[in-house]
N, C-alpha and C. Protein backbone atom coordinates (compact mmCIF):
# COMPACT_ATOMS: atom_id res chain seq x y z
N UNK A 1 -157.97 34.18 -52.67
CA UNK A 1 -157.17 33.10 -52.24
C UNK A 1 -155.69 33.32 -52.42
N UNK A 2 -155.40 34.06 -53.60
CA UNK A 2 -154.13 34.09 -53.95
C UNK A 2 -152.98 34.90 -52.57
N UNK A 3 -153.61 36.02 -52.35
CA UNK A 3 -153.15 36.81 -50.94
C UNK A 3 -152.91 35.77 -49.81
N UNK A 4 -154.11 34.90 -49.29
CA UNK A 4 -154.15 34.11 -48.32
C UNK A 4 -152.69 32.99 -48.47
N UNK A 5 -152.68 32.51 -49.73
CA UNK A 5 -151.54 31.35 -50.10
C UNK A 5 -150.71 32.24 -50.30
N UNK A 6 -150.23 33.36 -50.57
CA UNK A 6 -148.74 34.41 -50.60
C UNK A 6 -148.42 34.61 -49.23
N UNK A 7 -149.35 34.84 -48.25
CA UNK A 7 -148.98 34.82 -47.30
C UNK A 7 -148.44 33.71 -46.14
N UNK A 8 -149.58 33.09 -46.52
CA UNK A 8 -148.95 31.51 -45.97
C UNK A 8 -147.40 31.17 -46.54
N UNK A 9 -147.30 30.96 -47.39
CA UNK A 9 -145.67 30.80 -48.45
C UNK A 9 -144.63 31.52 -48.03
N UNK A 10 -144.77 32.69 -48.16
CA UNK A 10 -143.44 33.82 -47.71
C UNK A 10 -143.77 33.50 -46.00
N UNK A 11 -144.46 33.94 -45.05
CA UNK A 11 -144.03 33.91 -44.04
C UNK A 11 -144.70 32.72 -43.05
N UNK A 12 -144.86 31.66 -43.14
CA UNK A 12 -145.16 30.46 -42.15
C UNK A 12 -144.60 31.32 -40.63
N UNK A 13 -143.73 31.35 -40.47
CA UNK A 13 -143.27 31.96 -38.83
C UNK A 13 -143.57 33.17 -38.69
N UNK A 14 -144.08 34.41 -39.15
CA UNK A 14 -144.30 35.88 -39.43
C UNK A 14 -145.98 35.91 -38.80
N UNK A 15 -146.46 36.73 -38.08
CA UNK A 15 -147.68 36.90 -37.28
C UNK A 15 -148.58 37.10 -38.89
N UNK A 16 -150.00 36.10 -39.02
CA UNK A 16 -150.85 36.10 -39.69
C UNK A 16 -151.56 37.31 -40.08
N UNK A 17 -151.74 37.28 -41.30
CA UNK A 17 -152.29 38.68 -42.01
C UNK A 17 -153.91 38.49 -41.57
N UNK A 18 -154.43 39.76 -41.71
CA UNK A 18 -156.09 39.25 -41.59
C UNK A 18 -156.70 38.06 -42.54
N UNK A 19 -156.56 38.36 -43.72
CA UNK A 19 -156.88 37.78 -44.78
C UNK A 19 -156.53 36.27 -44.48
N UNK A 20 -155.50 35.63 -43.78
CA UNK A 20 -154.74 34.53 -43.37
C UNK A 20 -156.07 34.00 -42.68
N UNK A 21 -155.93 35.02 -40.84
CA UNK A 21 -156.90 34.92 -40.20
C UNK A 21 -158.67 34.66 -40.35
N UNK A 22 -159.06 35.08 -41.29
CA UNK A 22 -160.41 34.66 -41.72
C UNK A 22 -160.49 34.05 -42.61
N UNK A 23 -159.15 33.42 -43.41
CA UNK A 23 -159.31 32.47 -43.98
C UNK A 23 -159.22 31.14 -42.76
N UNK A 24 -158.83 31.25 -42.24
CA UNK A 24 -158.64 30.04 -41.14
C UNK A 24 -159.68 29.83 -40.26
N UNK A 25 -160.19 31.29 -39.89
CA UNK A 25 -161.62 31.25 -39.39
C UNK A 25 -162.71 30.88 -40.33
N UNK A 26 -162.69 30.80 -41.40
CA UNK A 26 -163.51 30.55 -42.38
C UNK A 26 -163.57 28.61 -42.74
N UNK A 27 -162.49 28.36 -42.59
CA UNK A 27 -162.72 26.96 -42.47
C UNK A 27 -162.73 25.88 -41.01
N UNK A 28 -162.92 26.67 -40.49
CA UNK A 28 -163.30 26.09 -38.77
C UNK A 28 -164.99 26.08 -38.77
N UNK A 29 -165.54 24.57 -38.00
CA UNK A 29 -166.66 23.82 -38.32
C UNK A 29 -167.22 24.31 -37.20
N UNK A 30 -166.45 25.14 -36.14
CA UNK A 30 -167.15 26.21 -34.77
C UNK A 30 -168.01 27.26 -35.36
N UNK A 31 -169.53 27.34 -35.07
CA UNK A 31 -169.81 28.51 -35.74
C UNK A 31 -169.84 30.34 -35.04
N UNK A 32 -169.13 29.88 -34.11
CA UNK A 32 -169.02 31.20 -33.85
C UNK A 32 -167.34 31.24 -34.22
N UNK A 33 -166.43 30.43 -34.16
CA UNK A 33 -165.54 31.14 -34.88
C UNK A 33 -165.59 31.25 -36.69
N UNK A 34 -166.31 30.26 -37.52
CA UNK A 34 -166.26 30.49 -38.81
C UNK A 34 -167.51 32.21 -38.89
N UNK A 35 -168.45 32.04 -38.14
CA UNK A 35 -168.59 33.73 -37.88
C UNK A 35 -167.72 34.68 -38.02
N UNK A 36 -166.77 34.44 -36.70
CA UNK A 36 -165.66 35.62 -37.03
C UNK A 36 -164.33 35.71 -37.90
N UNK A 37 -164.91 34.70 -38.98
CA UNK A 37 -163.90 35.10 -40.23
C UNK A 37 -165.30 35.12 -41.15
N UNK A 38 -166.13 35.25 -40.92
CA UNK A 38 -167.10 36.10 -42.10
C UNK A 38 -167.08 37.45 -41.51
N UNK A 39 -167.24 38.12 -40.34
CA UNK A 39 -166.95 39.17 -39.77
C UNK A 39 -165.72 39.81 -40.58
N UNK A 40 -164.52 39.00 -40.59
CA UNK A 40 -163.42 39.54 -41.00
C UNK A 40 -163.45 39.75 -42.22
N UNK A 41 -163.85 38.87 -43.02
CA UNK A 41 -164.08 39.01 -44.53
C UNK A 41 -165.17 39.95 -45.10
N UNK A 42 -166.31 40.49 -43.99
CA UNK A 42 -166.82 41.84 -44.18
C UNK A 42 -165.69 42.92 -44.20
N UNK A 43 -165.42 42.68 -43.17
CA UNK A 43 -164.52 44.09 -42.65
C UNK A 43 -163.40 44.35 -43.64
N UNK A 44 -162.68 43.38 -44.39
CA UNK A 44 -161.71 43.21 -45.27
C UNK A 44 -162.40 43.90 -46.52
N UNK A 45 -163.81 43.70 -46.98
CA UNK A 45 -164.54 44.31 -48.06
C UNK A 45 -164.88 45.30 -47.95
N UNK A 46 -164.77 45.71 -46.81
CA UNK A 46 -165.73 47.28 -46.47
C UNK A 46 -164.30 48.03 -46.39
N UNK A 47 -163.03 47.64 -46.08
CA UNK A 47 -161.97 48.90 -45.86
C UNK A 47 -161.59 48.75 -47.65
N UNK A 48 -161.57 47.17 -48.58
CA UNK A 48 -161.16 47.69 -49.77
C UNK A 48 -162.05 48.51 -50.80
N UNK A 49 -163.62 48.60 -50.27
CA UNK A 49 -164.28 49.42 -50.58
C UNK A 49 -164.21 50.77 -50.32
N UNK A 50 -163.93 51.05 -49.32
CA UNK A 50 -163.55 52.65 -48.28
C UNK A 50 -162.36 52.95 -49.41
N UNK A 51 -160.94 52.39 -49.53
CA UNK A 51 -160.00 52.77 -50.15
C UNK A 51 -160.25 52.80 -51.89
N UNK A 52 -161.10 51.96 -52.31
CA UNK A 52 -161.81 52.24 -54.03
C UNK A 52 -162.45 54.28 -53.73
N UNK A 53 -163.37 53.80 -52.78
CA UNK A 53 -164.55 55.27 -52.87
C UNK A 53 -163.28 56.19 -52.20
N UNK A 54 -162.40 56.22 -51.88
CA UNK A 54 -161.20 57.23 -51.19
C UNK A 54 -160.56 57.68 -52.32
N UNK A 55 -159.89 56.59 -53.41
CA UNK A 55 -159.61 57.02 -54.54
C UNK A 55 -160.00 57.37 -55.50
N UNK A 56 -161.42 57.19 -55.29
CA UNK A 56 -162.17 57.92 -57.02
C UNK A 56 -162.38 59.12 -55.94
N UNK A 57 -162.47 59.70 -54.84
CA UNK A 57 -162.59 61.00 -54.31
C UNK A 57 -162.00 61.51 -54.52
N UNK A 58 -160.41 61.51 -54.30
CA UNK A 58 -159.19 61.89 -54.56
C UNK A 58 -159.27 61.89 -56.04
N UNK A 59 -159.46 61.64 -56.93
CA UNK A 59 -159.28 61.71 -58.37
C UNK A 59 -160.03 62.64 -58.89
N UNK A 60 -161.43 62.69 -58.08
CA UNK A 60 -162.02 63.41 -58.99
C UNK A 60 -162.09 65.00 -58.31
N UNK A 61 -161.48 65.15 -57.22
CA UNK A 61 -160.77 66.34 -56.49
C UNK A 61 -159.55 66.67 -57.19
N UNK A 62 -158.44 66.04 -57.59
CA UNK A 62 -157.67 66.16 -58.53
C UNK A 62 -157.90 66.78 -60.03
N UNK A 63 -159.12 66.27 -60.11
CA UNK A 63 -159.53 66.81 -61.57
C UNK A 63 -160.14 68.23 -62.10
N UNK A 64 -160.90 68.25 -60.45
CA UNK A 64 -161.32 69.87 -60.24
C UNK A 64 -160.10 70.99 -60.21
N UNK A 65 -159.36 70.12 -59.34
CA UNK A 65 -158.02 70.93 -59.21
C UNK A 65 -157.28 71.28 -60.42
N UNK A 66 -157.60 70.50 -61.11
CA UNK A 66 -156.73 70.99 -62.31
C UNK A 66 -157.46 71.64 -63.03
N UNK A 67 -158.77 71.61 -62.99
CA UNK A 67 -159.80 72.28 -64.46
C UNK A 67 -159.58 73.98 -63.80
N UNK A 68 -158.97 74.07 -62.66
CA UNK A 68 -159.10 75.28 -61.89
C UNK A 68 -158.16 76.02 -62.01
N UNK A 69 -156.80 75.45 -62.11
CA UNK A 69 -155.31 75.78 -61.95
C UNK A 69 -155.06 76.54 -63.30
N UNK A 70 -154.52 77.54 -63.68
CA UNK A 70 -153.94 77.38 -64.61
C UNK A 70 -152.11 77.12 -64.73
N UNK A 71 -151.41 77.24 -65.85
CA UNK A 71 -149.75 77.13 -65.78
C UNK A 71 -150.03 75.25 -66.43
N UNK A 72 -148.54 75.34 -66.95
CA UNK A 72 -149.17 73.77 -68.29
C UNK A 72 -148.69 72.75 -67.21
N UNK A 73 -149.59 71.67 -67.23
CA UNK A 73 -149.19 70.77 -66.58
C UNK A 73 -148.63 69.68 -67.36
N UNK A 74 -148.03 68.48 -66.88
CA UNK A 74 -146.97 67.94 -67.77
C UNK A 74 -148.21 66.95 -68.47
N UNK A 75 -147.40 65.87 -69.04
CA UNK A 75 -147.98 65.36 -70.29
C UNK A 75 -149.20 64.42 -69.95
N UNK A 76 -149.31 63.95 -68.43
CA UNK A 76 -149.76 63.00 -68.27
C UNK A 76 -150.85 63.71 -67.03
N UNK A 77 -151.31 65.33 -67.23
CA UNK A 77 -152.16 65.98 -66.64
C UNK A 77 -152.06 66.53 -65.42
N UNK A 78 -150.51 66.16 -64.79
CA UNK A 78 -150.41 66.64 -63.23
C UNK A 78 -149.15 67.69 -63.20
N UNK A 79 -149.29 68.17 -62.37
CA UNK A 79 -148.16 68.98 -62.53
C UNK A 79 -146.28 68.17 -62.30
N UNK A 80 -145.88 69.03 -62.59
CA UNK A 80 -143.97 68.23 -62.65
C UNK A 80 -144.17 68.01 -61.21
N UNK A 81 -143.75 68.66 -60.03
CA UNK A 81 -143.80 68.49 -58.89
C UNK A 81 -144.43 67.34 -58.49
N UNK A 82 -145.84 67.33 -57.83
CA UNK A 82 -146.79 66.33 -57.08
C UNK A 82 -146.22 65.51 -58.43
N UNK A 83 -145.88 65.01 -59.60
CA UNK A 83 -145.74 63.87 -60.18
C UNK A 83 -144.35 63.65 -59.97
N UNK A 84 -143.57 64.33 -59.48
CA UNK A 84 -142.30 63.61 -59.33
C UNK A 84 -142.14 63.35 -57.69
N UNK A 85 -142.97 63.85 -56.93
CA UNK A 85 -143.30 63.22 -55.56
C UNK A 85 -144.28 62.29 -55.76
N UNK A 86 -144.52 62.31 -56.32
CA UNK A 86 -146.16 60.21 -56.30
C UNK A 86 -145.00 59.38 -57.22
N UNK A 87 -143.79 59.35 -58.32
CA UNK A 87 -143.26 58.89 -58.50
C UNK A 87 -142.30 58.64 -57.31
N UNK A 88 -141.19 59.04 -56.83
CA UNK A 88 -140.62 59.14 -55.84
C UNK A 88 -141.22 58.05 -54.24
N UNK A 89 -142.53 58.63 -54.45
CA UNK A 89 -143.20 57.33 -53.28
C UNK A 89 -143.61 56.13 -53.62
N UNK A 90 -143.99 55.99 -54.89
CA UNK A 90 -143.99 54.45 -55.46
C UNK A 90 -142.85 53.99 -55.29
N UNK A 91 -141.68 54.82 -56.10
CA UNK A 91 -140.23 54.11 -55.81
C UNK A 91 -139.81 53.34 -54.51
N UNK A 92 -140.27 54.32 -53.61
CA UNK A 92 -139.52 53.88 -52.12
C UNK A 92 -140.68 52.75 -51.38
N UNK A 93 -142.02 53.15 -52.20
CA UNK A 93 -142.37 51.90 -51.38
C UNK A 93 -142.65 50.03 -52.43
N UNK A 94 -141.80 50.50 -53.43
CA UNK A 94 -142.08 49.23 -54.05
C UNK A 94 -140.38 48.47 -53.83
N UNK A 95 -139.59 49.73 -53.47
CA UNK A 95 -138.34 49.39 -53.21
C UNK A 95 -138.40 49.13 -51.36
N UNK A 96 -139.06 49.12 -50.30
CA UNK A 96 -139.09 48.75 -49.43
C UNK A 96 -140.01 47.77 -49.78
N UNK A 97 -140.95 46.75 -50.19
CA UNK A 97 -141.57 45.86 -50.41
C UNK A 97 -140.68 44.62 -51.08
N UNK A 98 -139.45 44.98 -51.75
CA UNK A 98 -138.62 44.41 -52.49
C UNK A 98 -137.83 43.88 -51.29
N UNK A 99 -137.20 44.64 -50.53
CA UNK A 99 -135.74 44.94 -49.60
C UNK A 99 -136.84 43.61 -48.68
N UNK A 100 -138.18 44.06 -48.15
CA UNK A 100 -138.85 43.01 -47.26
C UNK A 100 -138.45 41.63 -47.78
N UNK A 101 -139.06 41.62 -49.09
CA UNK A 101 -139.32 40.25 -49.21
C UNK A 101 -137.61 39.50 -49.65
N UNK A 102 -136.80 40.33 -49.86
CA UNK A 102 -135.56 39.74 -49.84
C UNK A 102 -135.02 39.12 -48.55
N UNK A 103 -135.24 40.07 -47.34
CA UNK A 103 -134.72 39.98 -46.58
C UNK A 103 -136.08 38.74 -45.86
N UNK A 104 -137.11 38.31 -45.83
CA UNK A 104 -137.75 37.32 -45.81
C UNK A 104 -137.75 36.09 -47.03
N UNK A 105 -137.20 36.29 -47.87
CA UNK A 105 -136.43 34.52 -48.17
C UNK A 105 -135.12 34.32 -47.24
N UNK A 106 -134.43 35.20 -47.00
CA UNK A 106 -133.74 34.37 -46.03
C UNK A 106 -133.42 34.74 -44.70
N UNK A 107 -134.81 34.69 -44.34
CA UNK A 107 -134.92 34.50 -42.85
C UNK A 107 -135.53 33.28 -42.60
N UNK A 108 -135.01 32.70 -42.01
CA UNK A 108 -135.08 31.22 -41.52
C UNK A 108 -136.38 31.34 -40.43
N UNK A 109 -136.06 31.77 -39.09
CA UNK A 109 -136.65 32.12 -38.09
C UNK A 109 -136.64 33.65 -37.84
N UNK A 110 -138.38 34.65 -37.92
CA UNK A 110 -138.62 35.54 -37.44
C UNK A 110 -139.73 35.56 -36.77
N UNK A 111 -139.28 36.09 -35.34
CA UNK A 111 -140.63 36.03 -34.18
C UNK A 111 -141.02 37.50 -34.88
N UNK A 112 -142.35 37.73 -33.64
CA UNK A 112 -143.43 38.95 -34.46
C UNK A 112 -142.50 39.42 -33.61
N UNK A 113 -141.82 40.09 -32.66
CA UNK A 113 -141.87 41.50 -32.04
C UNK A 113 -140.20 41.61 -32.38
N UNK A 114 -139.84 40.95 -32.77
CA UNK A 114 -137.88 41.13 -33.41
C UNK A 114 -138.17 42.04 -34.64
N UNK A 115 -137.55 43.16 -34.50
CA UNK A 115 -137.37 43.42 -35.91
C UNK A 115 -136.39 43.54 -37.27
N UNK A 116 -135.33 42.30 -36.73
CA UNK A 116 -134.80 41.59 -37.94
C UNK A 116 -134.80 40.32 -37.48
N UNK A 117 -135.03 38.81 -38.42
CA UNK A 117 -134.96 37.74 -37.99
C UNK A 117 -133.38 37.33 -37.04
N UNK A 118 -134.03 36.28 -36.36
CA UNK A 118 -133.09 35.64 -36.06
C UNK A 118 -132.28 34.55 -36.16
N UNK A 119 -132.80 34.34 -37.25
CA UNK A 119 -131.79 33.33 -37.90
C UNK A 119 -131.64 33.58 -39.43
N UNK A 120 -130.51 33.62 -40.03
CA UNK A 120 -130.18 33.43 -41.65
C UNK A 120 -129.93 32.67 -42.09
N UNK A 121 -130.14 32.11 -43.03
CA UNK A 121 -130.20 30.53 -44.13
C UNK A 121 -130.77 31.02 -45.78
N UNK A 122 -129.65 30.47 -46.22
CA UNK A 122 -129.82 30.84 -47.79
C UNK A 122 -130.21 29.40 -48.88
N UNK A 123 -130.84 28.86 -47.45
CA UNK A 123 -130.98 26.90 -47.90
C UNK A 123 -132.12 27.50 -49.20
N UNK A 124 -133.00 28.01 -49.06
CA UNK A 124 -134.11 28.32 -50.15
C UNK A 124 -133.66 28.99 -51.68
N UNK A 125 -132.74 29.75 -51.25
CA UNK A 125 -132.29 30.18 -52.65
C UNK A 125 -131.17 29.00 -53.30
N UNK A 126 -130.90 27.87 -52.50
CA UNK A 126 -129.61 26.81 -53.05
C UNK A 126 -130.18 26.10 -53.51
N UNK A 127 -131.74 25.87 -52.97
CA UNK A 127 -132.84 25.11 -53.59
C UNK A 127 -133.05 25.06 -54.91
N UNK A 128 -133.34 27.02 -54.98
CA UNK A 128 -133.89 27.36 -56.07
C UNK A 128 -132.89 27.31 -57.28
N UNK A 129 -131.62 27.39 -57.03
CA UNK A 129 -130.49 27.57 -57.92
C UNK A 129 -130.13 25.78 -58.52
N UNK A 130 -130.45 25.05 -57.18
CA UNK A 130 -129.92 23.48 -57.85
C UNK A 130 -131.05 23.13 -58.39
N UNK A 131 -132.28 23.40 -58.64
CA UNK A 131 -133.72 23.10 -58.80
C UNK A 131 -134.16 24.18 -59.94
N UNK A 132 -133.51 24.60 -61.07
CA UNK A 132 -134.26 25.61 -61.47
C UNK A 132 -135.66 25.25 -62.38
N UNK A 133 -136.02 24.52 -62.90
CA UNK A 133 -137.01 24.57 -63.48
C UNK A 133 -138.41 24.81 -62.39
N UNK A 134 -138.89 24.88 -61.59
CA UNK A 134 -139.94 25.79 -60.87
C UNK A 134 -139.58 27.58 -60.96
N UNK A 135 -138.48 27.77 -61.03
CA UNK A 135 -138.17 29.28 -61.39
C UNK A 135 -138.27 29.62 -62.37
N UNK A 136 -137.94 28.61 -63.83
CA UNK A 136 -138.20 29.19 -65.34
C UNK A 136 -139.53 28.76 -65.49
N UNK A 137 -140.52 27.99 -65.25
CA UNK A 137 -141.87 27.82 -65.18
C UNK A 137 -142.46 29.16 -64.57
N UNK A 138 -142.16 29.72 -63.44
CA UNK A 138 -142.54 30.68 -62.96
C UNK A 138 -142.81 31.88 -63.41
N UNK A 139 -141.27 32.09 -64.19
CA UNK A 139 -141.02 33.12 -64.71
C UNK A 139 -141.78 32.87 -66.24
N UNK A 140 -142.03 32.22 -67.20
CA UNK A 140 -142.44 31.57 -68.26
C UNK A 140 -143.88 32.25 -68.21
N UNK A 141 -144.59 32.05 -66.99
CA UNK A 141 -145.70 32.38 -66.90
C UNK A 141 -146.21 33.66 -66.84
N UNK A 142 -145.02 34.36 -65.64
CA UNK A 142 -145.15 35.22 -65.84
C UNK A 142 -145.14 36.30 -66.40
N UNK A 143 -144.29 36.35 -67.53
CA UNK A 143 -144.19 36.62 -69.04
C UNK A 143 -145.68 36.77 -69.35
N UNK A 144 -146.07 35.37 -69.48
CA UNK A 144 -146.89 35.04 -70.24
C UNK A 144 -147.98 35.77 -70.14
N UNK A 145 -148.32 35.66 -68.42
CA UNK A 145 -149.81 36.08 -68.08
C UNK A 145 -149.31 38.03 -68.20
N UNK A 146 -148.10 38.54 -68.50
CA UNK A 146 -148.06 40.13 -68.67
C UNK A 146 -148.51 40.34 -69.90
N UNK A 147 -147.54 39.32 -71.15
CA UNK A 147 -147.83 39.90 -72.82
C UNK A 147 -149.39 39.62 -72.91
N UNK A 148 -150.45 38.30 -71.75
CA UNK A 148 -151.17 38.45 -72.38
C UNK A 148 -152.14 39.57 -71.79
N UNK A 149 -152.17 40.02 -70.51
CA UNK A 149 -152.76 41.27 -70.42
C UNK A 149 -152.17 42.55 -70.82
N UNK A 150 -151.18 42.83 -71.06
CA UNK A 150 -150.90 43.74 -72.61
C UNK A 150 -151.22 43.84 -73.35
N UNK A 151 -151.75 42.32 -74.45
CA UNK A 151 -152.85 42.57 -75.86
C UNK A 151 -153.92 43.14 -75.30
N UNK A 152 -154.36 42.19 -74.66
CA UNK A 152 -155.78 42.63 -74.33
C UNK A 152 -156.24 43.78 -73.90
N UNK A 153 -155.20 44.55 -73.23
CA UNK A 153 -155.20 46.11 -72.81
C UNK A 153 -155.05 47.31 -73.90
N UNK A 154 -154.18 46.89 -74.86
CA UNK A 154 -153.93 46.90 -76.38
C UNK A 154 -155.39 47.33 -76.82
N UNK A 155 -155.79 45.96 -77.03
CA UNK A 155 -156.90 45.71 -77.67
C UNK A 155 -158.53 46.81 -77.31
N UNK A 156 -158.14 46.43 -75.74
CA UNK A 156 -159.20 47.51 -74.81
C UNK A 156 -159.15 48.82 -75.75
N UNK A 157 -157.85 49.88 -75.59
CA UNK A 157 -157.70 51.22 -75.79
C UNK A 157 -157.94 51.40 -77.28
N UNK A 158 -157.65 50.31 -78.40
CA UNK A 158 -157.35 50.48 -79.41
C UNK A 158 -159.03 50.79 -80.31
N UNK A 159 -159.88 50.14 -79.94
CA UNK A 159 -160.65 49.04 -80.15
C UNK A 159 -162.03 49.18 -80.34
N UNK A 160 -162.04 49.44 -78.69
CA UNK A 160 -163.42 49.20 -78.24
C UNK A 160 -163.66 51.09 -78.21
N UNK A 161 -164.97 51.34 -78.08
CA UNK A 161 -165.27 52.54 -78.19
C UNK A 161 -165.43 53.09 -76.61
N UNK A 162 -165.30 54.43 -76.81
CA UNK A 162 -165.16 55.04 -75.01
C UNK A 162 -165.94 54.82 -74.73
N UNK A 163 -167.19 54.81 -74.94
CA UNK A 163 -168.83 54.32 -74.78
C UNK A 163 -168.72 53.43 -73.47
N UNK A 164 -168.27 52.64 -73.95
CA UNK A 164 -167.89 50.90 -73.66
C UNK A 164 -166.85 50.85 -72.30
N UNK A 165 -166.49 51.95 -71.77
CA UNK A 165 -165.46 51.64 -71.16
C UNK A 165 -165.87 51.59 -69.61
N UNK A 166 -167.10 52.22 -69.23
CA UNK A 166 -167.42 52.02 -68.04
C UNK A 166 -167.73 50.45 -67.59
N UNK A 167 -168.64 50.04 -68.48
CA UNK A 167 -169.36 48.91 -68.79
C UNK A 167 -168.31 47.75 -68.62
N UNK A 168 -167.20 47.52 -69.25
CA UNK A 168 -165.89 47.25 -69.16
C UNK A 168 -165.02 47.36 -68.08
N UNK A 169 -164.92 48.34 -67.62
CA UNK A 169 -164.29 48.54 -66.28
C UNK A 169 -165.07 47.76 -65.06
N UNK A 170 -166.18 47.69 -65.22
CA UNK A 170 -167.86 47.19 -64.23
C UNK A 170 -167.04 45.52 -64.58
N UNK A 171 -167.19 45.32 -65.78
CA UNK A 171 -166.74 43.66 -65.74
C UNK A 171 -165.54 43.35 -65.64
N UNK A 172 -164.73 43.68 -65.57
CA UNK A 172 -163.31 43.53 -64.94
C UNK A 172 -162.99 43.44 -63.47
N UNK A 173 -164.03 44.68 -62.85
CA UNK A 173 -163.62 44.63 -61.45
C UNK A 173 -164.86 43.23 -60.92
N UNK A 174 -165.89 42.81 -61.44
CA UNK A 174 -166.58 42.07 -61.06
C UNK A 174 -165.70 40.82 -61.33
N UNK A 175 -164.92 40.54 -62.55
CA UNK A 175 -164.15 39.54 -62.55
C UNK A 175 -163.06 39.33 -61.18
N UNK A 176 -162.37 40.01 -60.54
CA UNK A 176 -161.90 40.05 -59.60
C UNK A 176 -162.27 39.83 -58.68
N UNK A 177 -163.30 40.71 -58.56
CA UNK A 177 -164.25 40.37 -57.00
C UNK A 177 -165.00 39.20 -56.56
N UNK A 178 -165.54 38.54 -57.75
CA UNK A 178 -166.24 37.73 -57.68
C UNK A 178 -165.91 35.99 -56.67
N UNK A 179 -164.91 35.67 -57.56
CA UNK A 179 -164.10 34.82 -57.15
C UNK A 179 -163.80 34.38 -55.34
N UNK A 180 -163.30 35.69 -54.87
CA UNK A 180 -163.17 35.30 -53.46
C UNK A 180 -164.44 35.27 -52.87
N UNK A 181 -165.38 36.25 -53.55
CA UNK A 181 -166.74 36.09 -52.80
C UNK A 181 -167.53 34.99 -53.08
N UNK A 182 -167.43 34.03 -54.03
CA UNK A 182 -167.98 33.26 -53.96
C UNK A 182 -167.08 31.85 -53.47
N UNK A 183 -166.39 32.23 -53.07
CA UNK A 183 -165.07 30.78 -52.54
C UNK A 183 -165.46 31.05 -50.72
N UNK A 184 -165.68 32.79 -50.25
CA UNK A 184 -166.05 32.38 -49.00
C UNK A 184 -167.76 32.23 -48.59
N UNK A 185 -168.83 32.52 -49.67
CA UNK A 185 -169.72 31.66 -49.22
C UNK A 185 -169.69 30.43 -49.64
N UNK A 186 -168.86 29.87 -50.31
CA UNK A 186 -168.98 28.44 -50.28
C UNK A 186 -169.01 27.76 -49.08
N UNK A 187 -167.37 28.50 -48.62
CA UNK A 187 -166.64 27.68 -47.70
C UNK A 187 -168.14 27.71 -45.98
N UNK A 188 -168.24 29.36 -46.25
CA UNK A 188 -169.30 29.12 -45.00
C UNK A 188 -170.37 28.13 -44.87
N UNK A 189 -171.35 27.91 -46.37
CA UNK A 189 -172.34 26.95 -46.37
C UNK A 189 -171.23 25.90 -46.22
N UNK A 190 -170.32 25.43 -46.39
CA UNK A 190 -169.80 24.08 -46.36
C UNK A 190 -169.68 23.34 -44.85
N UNK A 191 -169.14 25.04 -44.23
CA UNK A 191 -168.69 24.44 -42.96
C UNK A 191 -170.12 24.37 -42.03
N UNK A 192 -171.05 24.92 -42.35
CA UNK A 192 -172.42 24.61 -41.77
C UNK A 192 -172.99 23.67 -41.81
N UNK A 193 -173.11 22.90 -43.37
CA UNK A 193 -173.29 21.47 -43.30
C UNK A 193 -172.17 20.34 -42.39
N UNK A 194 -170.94 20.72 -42.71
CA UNK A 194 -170.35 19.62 -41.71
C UNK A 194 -170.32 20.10 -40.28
């Protein structure tokens, strides 16, 4: 849900994400369109599944690669190079994800095929500046909800025995997953009864 409402929020005028899309198809009482946002919400599970099984491929090809290589690799098992290029591409793409969403608070009006808005308004940030307590709540939290998955991550490495860590990892990602999957069969049995 959280994706679906980030997206709705930042871009109301910006062409709908899938996730948007089968959420919207998902609460339509048509059953061939609440179909094709269960369709979508397959297809949404099956590519973040494809990209999980893509990356434990890649990792554990990485790992061969290295049990193979010799010459010291740096501290954190990869070599200087490929780690200062996978650093280098996080940079630029968490710094183009930044530059986006700056430049989408103040865009007033952006059609899909413009590729800079067409209109600027900084009414949202005058909001936020004469209005601050939704920003220190925000931020408060977000603090909050970091130090507290820090202990607990703490706690994970410190703690618990390696044994334990698959088992652990299994309930973490089920904690995640779970949630939307059971919010869109709700929503489907719901919209079947009405």
């Amino acid at each position: 849900g959280s994706v679906v409402d980030m997206a709705i929020v930042i871009g109301p005028t910006q062409p709908p994400s899938l996730a948007v899309i089968a959420w919207t198809d998902l609460n339509d009482a048509d059953p061939a369109i609440n179909g094709r946002g269960f369709a979508a919400t397959a297809l949404l599970t099956a590519a973040l599944a494809a990209t999980a099984l893509l990356t434990a491929a890649a990792a554990r090809a990485w790992a061969r690669l290295q049990h193979s290589r010799s010459g010291p690799p740096s501290l954190a098992g990869i070599p200087h190079l490929p780690l200062r290029l996978l650093l280098f591409f996080l940079a630029l793409c968490y710094g183009a994800i930044i530059a986006a969403l700056a430049l989408m608070s103040v865009a007033r009006r952006w059609s899909y095929p413009a590729l800079f808005p067409e209109m600027v308004a900084f009414s949202a940030w005058a909001e936020i500046i004469g209005r601050p307590g939704a920003l220190y709540l925000s931020l408060g939290l977000a603090v909050l909800a970091a130090a507290t998955a820090l202990a607990l991550a703490l706690l994970w490495f410190e703690y618990l025995p390696a044994a334990r860590d698959r088992m652990l990892t299994m309930a973490c990602l089920l904690l995640l997953a779970l949630p939307p999957l059971a919010t869109g069969a709700g929503l489907y049995r719901l919209s079947l009864v009405t």
